[in-house]
N, C-alpha and C. Protein backbone atom coordinates (compact mmCIF):
# COMPACT_ATOMS: atom_id res chain seq x y z
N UNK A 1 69.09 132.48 44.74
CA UNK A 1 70.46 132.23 45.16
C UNK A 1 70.64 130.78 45.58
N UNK A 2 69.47 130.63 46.44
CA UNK A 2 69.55 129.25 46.21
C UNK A 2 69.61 127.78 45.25
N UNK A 3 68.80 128.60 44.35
CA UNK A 3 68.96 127.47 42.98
C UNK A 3 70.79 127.37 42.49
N UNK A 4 71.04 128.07 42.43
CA UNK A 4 71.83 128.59 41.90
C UNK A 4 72.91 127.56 42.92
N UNK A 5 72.96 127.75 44.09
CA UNK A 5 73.81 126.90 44.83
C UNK A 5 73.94 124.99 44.53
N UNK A 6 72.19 124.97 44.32
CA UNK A 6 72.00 123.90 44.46
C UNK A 6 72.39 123.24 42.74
N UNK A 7 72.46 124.24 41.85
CA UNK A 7 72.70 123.00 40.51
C UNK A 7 74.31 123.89 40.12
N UNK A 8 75.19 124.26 41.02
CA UNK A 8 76.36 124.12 40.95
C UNK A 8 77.14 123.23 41.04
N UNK A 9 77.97 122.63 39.78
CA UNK A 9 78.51 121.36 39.76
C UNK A 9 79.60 121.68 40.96
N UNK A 10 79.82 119.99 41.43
CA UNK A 10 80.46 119.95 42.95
C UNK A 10 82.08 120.74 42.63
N UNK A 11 82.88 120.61 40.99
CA UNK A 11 83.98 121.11 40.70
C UNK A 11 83.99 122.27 40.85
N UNK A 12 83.09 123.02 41.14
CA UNK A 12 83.39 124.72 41.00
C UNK A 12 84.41 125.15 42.14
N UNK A 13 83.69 124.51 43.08
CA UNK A 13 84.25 124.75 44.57
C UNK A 13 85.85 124.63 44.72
N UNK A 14 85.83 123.55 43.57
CA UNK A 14 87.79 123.10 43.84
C UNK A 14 88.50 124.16 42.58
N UNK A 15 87.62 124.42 42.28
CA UNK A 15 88.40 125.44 40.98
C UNK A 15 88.56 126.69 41.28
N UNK A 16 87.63 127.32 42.35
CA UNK A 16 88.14 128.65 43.01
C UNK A 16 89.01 128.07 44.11
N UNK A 17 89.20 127.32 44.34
CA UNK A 17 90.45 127.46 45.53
C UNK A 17 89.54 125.67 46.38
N UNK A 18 89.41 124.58 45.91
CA UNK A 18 89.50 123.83 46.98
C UNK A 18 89.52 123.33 48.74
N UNK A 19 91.08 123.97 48.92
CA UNK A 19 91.54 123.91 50.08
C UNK A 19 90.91 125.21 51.03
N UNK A 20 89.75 126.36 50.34
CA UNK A 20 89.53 127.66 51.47
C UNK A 20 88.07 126.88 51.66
N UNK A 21 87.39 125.56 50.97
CA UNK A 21 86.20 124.80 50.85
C UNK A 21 86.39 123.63 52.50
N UNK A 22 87.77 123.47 52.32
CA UNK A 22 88.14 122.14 53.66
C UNK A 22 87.68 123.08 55.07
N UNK A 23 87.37 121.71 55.85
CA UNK A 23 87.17 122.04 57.48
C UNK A 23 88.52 122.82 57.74
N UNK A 24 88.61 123.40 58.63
CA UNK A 24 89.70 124.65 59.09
C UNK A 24 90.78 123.40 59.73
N UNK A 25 89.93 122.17 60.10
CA UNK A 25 90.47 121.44 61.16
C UNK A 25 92.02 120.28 60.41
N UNK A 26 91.32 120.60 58.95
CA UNK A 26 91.96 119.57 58.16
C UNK A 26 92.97 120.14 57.16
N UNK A 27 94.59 119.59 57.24
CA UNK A 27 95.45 119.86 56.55
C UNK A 27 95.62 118.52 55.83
N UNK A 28 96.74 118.95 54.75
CA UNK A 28 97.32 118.12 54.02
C UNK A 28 98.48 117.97 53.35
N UNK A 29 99.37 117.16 53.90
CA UNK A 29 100.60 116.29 53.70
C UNK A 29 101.34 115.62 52.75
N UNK A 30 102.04 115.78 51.99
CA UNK A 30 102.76 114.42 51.06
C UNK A 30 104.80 114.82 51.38
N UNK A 31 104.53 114.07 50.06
CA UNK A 31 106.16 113.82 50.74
C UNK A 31 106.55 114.02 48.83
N UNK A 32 108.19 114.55 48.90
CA UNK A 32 109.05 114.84 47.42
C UNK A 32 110.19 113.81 47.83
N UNK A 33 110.40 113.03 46.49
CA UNK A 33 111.62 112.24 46.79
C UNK A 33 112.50 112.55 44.89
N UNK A 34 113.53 112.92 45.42
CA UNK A 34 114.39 113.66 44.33
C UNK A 34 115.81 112.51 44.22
N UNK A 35 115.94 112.42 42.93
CA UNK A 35 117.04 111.45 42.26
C UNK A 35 118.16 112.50 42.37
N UNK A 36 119.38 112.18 42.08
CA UNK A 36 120.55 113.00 42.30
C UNK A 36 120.31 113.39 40.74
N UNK A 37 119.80 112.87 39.58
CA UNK A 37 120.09 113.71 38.48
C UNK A 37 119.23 114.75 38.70
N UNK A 38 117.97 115.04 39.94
CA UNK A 38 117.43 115.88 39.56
C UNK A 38 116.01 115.49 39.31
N UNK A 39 115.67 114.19 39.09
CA UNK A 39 114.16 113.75 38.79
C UNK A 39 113.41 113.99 40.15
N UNK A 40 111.90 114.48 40.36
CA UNK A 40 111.47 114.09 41.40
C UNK A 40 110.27 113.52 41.30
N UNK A 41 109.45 112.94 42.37
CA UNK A 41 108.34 112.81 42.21
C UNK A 41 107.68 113.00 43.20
N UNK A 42 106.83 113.40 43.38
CA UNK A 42 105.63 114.12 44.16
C UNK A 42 104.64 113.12 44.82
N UNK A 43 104.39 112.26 46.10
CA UNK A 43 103.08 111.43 46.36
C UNK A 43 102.12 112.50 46.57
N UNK A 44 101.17 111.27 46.58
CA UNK A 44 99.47 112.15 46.60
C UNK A 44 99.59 112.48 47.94
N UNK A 45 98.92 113.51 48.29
CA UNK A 45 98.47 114.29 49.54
C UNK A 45 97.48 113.24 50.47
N UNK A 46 97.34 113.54 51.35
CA UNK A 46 96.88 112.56 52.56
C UNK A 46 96.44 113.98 53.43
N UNK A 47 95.10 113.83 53.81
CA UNK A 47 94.23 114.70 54.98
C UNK A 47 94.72 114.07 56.41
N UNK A 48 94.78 115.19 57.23
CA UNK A 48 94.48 114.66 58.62
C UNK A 48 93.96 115.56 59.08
N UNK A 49 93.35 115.29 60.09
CA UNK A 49 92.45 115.85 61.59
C UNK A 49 93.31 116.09 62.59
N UNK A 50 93.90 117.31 63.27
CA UNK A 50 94.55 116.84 64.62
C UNK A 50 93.68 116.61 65.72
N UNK A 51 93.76 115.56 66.32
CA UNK A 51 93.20 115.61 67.70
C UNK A 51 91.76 114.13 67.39
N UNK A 52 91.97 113.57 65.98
CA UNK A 52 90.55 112.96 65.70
C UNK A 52 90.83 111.71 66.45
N UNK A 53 92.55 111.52 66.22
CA UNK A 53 92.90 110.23 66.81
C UNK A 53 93.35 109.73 68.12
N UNK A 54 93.77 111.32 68.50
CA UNK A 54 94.30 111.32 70.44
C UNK A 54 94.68 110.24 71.17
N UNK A 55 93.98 109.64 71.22
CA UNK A 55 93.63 108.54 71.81
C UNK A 55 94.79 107.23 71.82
N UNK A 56 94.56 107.09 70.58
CA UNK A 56 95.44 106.18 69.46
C UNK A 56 96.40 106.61 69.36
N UNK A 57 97.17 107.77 69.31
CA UNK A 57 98.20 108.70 69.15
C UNK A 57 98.93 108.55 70.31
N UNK A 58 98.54 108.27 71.38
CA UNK A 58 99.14 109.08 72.66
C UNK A 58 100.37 107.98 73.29
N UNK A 59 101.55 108.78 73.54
CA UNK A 59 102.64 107.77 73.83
C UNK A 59 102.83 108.49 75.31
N UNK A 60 102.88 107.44 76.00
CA UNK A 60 103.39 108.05 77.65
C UNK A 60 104.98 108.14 77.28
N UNK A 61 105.36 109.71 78.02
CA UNK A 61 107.39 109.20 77.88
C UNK A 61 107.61 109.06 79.37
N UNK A 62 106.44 109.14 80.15
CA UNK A 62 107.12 108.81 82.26
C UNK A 62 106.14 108.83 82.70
N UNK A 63 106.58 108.27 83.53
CA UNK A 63 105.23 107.98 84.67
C UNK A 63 106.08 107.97 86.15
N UNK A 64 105.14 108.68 86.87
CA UNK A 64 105.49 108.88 88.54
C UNK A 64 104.79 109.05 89.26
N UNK A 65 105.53 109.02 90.60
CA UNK A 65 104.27 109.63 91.99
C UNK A 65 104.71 110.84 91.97
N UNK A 66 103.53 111.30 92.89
CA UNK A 66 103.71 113.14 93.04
C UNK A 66 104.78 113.19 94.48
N UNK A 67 104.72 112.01 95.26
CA UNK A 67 105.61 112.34 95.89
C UNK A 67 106.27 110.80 96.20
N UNK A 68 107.45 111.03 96.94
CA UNK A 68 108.42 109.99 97.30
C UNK A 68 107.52 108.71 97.80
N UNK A 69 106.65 109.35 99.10
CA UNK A 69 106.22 108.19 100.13
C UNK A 69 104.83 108.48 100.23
N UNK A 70 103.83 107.53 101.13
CA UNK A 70 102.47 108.08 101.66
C UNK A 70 102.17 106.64 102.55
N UNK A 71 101.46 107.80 103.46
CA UNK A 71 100.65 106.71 104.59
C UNK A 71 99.55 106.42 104.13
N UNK A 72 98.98 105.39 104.56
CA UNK A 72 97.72 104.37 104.73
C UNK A 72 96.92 105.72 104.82
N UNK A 73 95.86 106.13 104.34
CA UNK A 73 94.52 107.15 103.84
C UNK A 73 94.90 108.53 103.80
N UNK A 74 96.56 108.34 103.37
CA UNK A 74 96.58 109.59 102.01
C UNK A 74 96.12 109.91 100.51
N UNK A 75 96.31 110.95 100.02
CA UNK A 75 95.62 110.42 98.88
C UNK A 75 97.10 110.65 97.72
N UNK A 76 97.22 109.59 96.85
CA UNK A 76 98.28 109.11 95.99
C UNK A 76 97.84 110.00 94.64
N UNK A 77 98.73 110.68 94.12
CA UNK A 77 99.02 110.94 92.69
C UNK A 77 99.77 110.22 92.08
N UNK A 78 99.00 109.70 90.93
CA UNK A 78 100.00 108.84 89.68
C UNK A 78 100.14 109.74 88.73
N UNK A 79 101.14 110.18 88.13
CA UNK A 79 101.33 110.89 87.18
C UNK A 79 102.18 110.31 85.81
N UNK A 80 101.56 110.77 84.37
CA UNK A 80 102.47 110.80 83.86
C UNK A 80 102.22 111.51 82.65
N UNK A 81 103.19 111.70 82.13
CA UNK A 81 103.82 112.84 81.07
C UNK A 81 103.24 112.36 79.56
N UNK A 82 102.80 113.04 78.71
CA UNK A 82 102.98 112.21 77.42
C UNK A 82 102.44 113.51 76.55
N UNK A 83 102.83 113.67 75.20
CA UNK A 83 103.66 115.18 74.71
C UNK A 83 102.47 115.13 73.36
N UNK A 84 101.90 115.94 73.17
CA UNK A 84 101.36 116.11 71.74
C UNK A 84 100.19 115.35 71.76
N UNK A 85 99.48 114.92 73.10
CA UNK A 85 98.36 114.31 73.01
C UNK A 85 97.23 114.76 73.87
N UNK A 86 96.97 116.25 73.64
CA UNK A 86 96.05 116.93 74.23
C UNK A 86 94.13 116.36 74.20
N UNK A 87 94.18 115.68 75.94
CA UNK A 87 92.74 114.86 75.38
C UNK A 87 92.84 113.45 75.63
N UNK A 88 93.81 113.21 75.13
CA UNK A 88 93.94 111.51 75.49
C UNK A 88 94.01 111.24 76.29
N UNK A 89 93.12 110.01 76.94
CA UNK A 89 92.78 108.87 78.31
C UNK A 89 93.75 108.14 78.40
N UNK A 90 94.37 108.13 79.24
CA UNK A 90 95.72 107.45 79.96
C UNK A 90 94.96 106.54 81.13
N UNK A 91 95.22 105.25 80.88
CA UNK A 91 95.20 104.07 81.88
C UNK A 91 95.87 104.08 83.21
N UNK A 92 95.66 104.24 84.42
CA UNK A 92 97.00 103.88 85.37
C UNK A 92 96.57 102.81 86.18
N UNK A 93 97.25 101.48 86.25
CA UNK A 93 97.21 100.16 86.97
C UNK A 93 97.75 100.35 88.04
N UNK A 94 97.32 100.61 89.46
CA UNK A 94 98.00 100.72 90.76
C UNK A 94 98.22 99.44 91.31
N UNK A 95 99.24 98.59 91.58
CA UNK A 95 99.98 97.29 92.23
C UNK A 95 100.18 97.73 93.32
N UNK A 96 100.32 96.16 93.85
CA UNK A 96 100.93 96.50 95.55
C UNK A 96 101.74 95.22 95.37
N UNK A 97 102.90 94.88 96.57
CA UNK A 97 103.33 93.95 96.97
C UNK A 97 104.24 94.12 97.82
N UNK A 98 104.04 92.47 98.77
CA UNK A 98 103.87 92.72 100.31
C UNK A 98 105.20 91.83 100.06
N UNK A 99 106.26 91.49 99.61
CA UNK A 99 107.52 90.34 99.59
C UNK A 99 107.55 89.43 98.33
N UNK A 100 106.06 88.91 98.04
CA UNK A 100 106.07 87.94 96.82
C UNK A 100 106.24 88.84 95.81
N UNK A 101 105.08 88.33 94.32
CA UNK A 101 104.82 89.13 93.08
C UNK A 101 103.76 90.39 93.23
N UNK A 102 103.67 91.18 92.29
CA UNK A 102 103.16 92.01 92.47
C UNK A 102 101.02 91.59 91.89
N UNK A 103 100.49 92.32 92.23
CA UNK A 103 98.65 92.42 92.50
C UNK A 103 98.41 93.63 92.47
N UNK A 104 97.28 93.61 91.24
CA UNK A 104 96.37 94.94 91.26
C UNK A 104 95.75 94.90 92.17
N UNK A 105 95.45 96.22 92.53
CA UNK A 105 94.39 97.28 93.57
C UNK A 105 93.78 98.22 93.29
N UNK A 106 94.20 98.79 91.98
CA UNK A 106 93.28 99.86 91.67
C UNK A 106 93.72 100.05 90.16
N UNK A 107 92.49 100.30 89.41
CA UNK A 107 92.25 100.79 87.63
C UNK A 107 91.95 102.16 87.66
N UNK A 108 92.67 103.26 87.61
CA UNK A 108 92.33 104.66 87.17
C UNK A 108 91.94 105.09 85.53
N UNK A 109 91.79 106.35 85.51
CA UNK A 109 92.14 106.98 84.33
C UNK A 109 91.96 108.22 84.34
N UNK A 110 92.82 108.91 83.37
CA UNK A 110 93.02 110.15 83.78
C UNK A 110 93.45 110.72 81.77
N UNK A 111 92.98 111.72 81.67
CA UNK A 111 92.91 112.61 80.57
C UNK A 111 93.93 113.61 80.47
N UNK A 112 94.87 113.68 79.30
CA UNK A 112 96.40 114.36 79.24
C UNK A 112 95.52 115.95 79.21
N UNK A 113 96.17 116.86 80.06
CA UNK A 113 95.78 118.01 79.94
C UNK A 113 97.35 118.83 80.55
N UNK A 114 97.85 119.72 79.05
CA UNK A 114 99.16 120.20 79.14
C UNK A 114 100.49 119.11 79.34
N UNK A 115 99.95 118.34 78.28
CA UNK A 115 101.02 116.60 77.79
C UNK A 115 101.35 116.53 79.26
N UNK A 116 100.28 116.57 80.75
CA UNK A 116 100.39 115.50 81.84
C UNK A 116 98.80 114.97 82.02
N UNK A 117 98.97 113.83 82.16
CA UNK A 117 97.49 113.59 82.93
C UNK A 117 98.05 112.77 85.03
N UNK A 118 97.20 113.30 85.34
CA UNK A 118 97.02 113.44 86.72
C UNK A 118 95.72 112.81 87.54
N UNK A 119 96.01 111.16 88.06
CA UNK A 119 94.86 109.94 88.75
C UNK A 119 95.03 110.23 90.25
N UNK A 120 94.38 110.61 90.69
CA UNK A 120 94.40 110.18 92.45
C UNK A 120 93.78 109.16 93.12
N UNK A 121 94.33 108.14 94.03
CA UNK A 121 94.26 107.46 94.38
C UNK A 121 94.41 107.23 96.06
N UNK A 122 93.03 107.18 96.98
CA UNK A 122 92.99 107.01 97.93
C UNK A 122 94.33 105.73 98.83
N UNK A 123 95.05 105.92 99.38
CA UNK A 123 95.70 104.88 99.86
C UNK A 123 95.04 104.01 100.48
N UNK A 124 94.83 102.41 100.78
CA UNK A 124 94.06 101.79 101.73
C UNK A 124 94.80 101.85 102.71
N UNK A 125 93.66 101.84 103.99
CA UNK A 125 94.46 101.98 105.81
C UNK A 125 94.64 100.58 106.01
N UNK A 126 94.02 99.34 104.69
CA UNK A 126 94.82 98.37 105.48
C UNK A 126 95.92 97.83 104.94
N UNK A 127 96.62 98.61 104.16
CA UNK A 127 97.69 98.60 103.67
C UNK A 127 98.88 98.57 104.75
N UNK A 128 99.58 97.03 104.35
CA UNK A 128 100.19 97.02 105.48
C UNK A 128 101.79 97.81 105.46
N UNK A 129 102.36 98.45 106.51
CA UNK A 129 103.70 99.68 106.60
C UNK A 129 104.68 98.43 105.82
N UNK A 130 105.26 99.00 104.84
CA UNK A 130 106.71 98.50 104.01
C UNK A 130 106.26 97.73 103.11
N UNK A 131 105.01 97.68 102.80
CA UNK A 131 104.85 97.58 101.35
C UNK A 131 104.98 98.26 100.46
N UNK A 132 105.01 97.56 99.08
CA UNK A 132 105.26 98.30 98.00
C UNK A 132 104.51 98.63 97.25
N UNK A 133 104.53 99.75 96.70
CA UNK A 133 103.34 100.23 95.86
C UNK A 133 103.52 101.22 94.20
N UNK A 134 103.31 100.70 93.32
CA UNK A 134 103.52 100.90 91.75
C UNK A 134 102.34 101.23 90.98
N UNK A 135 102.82 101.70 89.86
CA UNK A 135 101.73 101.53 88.90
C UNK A 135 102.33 101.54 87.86
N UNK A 136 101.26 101.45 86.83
CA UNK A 136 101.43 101.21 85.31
C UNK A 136 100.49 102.34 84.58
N UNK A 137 101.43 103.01 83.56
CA UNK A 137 100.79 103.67 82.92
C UNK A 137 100.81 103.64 81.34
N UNK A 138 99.38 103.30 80.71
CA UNK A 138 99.35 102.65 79.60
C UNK A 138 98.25 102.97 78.97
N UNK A 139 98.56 103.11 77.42
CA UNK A 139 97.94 103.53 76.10
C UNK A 139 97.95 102.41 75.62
N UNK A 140 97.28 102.46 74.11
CA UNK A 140 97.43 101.70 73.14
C UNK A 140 98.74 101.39 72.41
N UNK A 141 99.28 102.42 72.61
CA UNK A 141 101.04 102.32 72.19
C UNK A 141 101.76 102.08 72.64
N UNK A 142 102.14 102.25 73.60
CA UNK A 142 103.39 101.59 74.82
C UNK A 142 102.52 101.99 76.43
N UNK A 143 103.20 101.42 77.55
CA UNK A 143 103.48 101.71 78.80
C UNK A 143 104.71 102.10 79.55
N UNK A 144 104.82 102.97 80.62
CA UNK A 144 105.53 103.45 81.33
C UNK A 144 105.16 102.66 82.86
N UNK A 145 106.15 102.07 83.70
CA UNK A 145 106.04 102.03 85.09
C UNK A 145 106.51 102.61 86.03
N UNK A 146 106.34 103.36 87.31
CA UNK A 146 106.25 104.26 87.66
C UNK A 146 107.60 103.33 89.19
N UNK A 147 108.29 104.32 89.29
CA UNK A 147 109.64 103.74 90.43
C UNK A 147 108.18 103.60 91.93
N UNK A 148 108.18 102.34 92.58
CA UNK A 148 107.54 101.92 93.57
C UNK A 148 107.84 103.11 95.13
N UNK A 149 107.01 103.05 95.72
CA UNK A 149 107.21 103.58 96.70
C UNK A 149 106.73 102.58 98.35
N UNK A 150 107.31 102.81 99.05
CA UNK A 150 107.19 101.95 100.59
C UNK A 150 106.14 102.57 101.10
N UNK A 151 104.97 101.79 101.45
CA UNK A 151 104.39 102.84 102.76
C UNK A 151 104.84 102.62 103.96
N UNK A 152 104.56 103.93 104.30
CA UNK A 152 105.65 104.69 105.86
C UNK A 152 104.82 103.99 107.03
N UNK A 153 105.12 103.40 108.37
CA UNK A 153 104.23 103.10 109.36
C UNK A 153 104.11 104.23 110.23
N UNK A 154 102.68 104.72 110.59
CA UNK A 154 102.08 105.87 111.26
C UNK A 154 103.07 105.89 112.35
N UNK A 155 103.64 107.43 112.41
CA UNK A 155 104.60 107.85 113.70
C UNK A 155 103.80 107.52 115.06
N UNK A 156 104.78 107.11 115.99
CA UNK A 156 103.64 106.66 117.94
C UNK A 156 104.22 107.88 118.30
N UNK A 157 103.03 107.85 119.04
CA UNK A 157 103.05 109.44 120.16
C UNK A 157 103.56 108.99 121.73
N UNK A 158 104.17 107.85 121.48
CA UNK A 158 104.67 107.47 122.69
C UNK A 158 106.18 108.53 123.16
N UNK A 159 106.71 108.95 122.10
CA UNK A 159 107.97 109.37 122.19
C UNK A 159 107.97 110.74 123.13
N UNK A 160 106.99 111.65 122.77
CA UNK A 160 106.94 113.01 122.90
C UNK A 160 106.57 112.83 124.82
N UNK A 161 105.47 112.00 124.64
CA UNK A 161 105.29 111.70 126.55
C UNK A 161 106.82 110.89 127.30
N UNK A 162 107.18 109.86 126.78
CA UNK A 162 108.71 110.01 127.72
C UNK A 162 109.68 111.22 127.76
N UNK A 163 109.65 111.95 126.86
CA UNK A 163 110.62 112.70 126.64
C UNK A 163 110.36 113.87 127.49
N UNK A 164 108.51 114.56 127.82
CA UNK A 164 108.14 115.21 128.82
C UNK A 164 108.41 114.60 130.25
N UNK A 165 108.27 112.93 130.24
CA UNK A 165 108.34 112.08 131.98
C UNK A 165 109.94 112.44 132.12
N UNK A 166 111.11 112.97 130.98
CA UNK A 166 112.14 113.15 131.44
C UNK A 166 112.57 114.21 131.99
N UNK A 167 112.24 115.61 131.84
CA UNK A 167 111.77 116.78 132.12
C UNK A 167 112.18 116.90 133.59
N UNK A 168 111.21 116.45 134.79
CA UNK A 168 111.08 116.87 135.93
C UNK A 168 111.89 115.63 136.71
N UNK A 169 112.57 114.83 136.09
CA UNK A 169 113.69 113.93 136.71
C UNK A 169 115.08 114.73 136.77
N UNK A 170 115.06 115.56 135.58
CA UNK A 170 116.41 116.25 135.47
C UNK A 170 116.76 117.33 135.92
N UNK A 171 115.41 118.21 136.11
CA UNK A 171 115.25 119.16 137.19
C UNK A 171 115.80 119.09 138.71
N UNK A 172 115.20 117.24 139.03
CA UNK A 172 115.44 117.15 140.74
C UNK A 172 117.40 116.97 140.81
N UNK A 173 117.56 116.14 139.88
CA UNK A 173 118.49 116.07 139.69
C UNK A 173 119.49 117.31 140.07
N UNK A 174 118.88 118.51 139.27
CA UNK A 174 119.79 119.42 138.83
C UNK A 174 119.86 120.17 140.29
N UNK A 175 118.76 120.01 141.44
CA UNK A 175 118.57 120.59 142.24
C UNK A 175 119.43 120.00 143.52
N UNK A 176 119.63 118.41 143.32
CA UNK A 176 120.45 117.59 144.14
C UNK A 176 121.44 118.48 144.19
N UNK A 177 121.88 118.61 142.98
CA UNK A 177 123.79 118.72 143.24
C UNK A 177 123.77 120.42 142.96
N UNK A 178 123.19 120.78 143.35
CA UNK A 178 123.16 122.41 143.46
C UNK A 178 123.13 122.32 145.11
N UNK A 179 122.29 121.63 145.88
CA UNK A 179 122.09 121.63 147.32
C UNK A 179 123.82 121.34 147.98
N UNK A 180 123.96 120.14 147.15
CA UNK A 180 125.47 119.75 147.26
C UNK A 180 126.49 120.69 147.65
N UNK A 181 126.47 121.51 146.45
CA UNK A 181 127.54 122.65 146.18
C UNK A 181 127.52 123.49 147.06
N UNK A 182 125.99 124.01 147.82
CA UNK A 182 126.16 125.02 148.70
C UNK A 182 126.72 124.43 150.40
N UNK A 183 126.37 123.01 150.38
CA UNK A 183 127.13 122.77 151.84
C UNK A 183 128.75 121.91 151.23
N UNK A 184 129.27 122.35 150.67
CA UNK A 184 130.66 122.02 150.12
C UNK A 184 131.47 123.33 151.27
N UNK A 185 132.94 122.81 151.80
CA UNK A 185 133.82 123.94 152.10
C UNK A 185 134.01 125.02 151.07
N UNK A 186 134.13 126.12 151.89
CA UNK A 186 134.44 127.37 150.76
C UNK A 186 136.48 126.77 150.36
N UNK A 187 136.85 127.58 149.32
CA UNK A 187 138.43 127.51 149.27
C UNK A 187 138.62 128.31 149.95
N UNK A 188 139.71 128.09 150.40
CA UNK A 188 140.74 128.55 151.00
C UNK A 188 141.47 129.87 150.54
N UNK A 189 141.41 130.73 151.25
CA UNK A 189 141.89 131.96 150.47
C UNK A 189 143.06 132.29 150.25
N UNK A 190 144.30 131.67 151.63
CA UNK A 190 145.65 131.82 151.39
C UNK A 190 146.12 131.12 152.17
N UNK A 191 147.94 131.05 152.33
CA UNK A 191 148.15 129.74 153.47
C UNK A 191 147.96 130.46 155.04
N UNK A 192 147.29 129.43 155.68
CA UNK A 192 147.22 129.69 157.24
C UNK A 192 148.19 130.48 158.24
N UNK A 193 148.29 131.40 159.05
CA UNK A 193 149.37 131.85 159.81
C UNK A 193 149.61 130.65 161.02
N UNK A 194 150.36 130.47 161.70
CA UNK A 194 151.01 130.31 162.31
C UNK A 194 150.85 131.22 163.95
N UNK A 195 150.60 130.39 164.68
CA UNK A 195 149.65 131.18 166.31
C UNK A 195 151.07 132.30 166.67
N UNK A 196 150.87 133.40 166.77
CA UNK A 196 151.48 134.26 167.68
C UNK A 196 152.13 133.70 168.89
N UNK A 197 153.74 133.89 168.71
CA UNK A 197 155.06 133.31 169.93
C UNK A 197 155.13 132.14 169.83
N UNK A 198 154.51 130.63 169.23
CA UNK A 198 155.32 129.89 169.27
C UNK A 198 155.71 129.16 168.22
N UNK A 199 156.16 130.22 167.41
CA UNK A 199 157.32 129.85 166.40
C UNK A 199 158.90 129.65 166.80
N UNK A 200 159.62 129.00 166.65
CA UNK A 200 160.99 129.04 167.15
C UNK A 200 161.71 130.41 166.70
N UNK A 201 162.64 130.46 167.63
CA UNK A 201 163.41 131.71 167.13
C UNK A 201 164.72 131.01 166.62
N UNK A 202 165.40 131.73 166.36
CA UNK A 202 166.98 131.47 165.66
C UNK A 202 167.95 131.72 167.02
N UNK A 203 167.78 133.04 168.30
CA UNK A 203 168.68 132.67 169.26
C UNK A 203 168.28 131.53 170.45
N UNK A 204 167.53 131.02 170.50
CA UNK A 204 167.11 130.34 171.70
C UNK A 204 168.15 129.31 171.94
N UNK A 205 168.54 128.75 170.72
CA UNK A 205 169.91 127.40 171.15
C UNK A 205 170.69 128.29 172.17
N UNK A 206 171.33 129.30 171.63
CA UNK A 206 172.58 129.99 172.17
C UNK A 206 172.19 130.12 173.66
């Protein structure tokens, strides 16, 4: 059986069927271009591989953060989107800038899995509060830049302790004018009488 394989001219294979001989992985393509009388003509077929070129293929359509803002030693998601390129290594350039131009800080990369790929990126703590912070996300085919975000300056715990030192001021307070109220006159319940006999009478002139 083996001989037999081995001095089979290579045409046999394309004469029972060719295309059931190709990798499973590999199709093939052409194109019909038809005249209005009706003429057409047929180009030659062209193989491809999906997935051989990924790489080369892969177009970012967005790029973002996972969220709005982040403090100094959070950890940053760069994200971005890119469609039909299951596999492909996506570049992300993390910038900063403090008022001037913008400066790299960090080179990621991250692999499209479900047309997103997904870089995390430690924030630096000496990243100073109200700077700006970007990236770039980039293939061989185009780039996407990602809308900048501010970092936030760490909330002070100063607030929560005045706001307790106010507490037991408003208490004494509240206790002042309560003391107040109880040595206040009571009202008055109705108008006063008038002492028994010396009211004038009406005959006394006479």
């Amino acid at each position: 059986m083996s001989e037999q394989e081995q001095e089979a001219p290579a045409g046999d294979d394309a004469a029972a069927g060719g295309e059931a001989a190709a990798p499973e992985t590999t199709h093939q393509i052409r194109f019909v271009a038809r005249t209005l009388d009706g003429v057409e003509i047929t180009s030659a077929p062209i193989s491809l591989k999906p997935g051989a070129g990924a790489a080369l293929q892969a177009k970012v359509a967005s790029a973002y953060w996972g969220h709005a803002q982040y403090l100094p030693g959070d950890t940053a998601y760069a994200c971005a989107n890119a469609f039909n390129a299951e596999g492909a290594q996506i570049k992300f350039i993390v910038e900063s800038s403090s008022g001037g131009g913008w400066s790299g800080v960090a080179n990621l990369k991250a692999s499209v899995k479900d047309d997103k790929a997904v870089a995390t990126w430690p924030v630096p703590a000496d990243l100073a509060a109200g700077a700006k912070v970007r990236f770039r996300a980039k293939t061989v085919i185009n780039e996407q830049t990602a809308i900048e975000f501010t970092i936030a300056a760490a909330a002070k715990g100063g607030g929560d302790d005045e706001a307790a030192a106010d507490k037991p001021a408003a208490k004494t307070g509240a206790a002042k004018t309560g003391t107040a109220q109880k040595g206040a006159a009571p009202a008055a319940k109705g108008p006063a009488k008038a002492p028994a006999g010396k009211a004038p009478s009406a005959g006394k002139g006479k």
